[in-house]
C-alpha atoms as a PDB file:
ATOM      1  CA  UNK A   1     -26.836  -6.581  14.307  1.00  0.00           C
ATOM      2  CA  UNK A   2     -29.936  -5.667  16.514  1.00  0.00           C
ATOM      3  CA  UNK A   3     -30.856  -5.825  20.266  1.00  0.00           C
ATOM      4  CA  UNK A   4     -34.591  -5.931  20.715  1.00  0.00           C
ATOM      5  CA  UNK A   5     -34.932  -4.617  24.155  1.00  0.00           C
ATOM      6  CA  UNK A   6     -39.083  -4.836  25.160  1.00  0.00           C
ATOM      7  CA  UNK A   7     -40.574  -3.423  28.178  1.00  0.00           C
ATOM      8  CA  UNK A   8     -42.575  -6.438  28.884  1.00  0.00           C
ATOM      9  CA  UNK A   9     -42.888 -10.273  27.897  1.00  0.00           C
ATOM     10  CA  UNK A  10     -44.024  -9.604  24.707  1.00  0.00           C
ATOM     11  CA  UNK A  11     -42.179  -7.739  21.217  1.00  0.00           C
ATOM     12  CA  UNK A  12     -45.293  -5.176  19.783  1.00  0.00           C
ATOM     13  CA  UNK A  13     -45.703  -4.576  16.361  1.00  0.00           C
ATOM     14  CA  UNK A  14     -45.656  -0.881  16.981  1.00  0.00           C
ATOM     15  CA  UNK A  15     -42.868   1.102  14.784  1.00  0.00           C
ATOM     16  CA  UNK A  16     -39.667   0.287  16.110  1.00  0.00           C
ATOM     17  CA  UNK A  17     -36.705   2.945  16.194  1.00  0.00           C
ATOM     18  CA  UNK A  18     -33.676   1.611  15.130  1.00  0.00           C
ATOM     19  CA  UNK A  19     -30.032   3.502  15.925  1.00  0.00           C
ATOM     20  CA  UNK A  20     -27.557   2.796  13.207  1.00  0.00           C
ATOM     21  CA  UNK A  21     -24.257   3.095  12.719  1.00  0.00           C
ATOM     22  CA  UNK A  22     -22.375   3.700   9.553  1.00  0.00           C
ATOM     23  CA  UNK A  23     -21.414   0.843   7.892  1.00  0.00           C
ATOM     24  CA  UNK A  24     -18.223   2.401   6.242  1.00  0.00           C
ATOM     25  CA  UNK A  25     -15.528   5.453   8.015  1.00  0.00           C
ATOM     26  CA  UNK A  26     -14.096   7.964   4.914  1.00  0.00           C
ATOM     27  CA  UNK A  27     -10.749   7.158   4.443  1.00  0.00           C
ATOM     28  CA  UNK A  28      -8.076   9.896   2.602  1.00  0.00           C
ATOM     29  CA  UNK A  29      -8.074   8.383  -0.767  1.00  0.00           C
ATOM     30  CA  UNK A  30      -4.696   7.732  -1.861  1.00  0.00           C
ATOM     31  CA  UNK A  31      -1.354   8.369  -0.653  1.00  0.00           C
ATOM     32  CA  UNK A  32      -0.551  12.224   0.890  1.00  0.00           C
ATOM     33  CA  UNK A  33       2.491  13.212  -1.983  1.00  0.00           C
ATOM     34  CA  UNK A  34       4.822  13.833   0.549  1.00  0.00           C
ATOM     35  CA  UNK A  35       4.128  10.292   1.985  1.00  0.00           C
ATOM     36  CA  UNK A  36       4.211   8.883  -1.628  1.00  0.00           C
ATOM     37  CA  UNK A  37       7.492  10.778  -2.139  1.00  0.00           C
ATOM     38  CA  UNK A  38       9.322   9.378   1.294  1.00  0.00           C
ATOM     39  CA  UNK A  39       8.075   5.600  -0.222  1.00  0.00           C
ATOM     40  CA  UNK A  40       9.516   6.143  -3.504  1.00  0.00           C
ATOM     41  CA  UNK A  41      13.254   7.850  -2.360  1.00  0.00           C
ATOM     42  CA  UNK A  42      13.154   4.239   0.104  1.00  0.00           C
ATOM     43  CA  UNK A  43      12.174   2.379  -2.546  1.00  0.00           C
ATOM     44  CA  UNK A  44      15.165   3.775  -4.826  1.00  0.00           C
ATOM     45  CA  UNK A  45      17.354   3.575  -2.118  1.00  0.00           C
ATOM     46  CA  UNK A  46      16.971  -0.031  -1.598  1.00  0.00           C
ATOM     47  CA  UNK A  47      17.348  -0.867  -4.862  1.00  0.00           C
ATOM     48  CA  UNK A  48      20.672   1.155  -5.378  1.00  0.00           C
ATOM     49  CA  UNK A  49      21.940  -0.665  -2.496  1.00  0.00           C
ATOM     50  CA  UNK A  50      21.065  -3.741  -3.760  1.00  0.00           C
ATOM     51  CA  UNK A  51      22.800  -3.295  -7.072  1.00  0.00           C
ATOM     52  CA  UNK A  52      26.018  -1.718  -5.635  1.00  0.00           C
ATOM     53  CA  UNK A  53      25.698  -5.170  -2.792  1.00  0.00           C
ATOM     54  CA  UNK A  54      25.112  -7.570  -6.302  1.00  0.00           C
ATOM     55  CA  UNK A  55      27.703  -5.833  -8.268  1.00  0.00           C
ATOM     56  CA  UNK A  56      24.886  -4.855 -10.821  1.00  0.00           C
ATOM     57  CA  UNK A  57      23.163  -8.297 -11.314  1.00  0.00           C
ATOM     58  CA  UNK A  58      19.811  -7.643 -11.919  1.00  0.00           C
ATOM     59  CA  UNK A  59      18.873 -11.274 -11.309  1.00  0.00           C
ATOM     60  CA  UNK A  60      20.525 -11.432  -7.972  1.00  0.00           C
ATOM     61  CA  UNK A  61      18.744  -8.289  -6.707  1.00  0.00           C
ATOM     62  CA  UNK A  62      15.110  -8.704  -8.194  1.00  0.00           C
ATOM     63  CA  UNK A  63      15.391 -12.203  -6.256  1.00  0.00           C
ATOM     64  CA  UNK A  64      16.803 -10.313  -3.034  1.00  0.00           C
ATOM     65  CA  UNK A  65      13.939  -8.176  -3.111  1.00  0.00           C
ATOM     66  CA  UNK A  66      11.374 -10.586  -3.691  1.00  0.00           C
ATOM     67  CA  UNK A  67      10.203  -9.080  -7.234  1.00  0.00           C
ATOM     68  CA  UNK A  68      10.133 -10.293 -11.132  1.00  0.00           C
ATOM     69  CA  UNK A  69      13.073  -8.809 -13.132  1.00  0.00           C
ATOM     70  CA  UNK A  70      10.550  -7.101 -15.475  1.00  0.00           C
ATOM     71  CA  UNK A  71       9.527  -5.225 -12.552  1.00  0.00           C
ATOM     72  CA  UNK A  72      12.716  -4.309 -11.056  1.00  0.00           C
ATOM     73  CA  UNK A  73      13.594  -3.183 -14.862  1.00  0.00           C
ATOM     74  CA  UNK A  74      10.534  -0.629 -14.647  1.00  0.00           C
ATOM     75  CA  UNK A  75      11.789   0.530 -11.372  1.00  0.00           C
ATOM     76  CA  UNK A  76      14.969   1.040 -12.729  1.00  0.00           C
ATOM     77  CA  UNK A  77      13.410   2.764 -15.843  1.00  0.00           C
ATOM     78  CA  UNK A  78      11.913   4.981 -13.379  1.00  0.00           C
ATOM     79  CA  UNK A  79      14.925   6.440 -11.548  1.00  0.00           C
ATOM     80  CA  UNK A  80      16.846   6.742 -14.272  1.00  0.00           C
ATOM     81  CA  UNK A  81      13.833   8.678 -16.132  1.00  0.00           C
ATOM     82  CA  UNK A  82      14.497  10.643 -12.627  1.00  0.00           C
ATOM     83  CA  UNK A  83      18.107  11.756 -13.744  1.00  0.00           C
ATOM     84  CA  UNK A  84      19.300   9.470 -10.899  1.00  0.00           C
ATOM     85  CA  UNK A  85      22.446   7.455 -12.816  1.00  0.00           C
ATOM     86  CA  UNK A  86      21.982   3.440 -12.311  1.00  0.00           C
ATOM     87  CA  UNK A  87      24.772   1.552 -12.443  1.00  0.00           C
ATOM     88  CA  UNK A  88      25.629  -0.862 -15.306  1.00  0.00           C
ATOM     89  CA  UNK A  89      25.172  -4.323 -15.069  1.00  0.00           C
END
């Protein structure tokens, strides 16, 4: 955007100053690991409570929580890889 402000009735061809902004902000890349760590203990807690609230159906709680079994199965790959036990179907 620009605002062309003249002193008079009529816009010189005279160099012009423009004042810009920048057009982006720097942003932290990625997630902080304690931030990332909080996420994924919620994330495992949900899904143990889903399992103990499904009596282990993996069907029933990969619809609950709104993602593909083959997902929830990596999940669950995950914490167990974590030493957390998961428990049967």
């Amino acid at each position: 955007r620009a605002l062309v402000l003249p002193d008079g009735s009529v816009i010189e061809a005279e160099p012009t100053l423009f004042v810009t902004q920048p057009t982006h902000i720097d942003a932290p890349r990625g997630e902080s690991p304690m931030l990332q760590q909080t996420r994924e203990r919620a994330e495992r807690d949900v899904i143990l409570q889903a399992l103990r609230a499904a009596n282990g159906s993996r069907r029933e709680v990969a619809e609950k929580l709104g993602i593909s079994p083959r997902t929830l199965r990596y999940k669950l790959a995950r914490i167990r890889s974590s030493g957390i036990e998961v428990p049967a179907a």
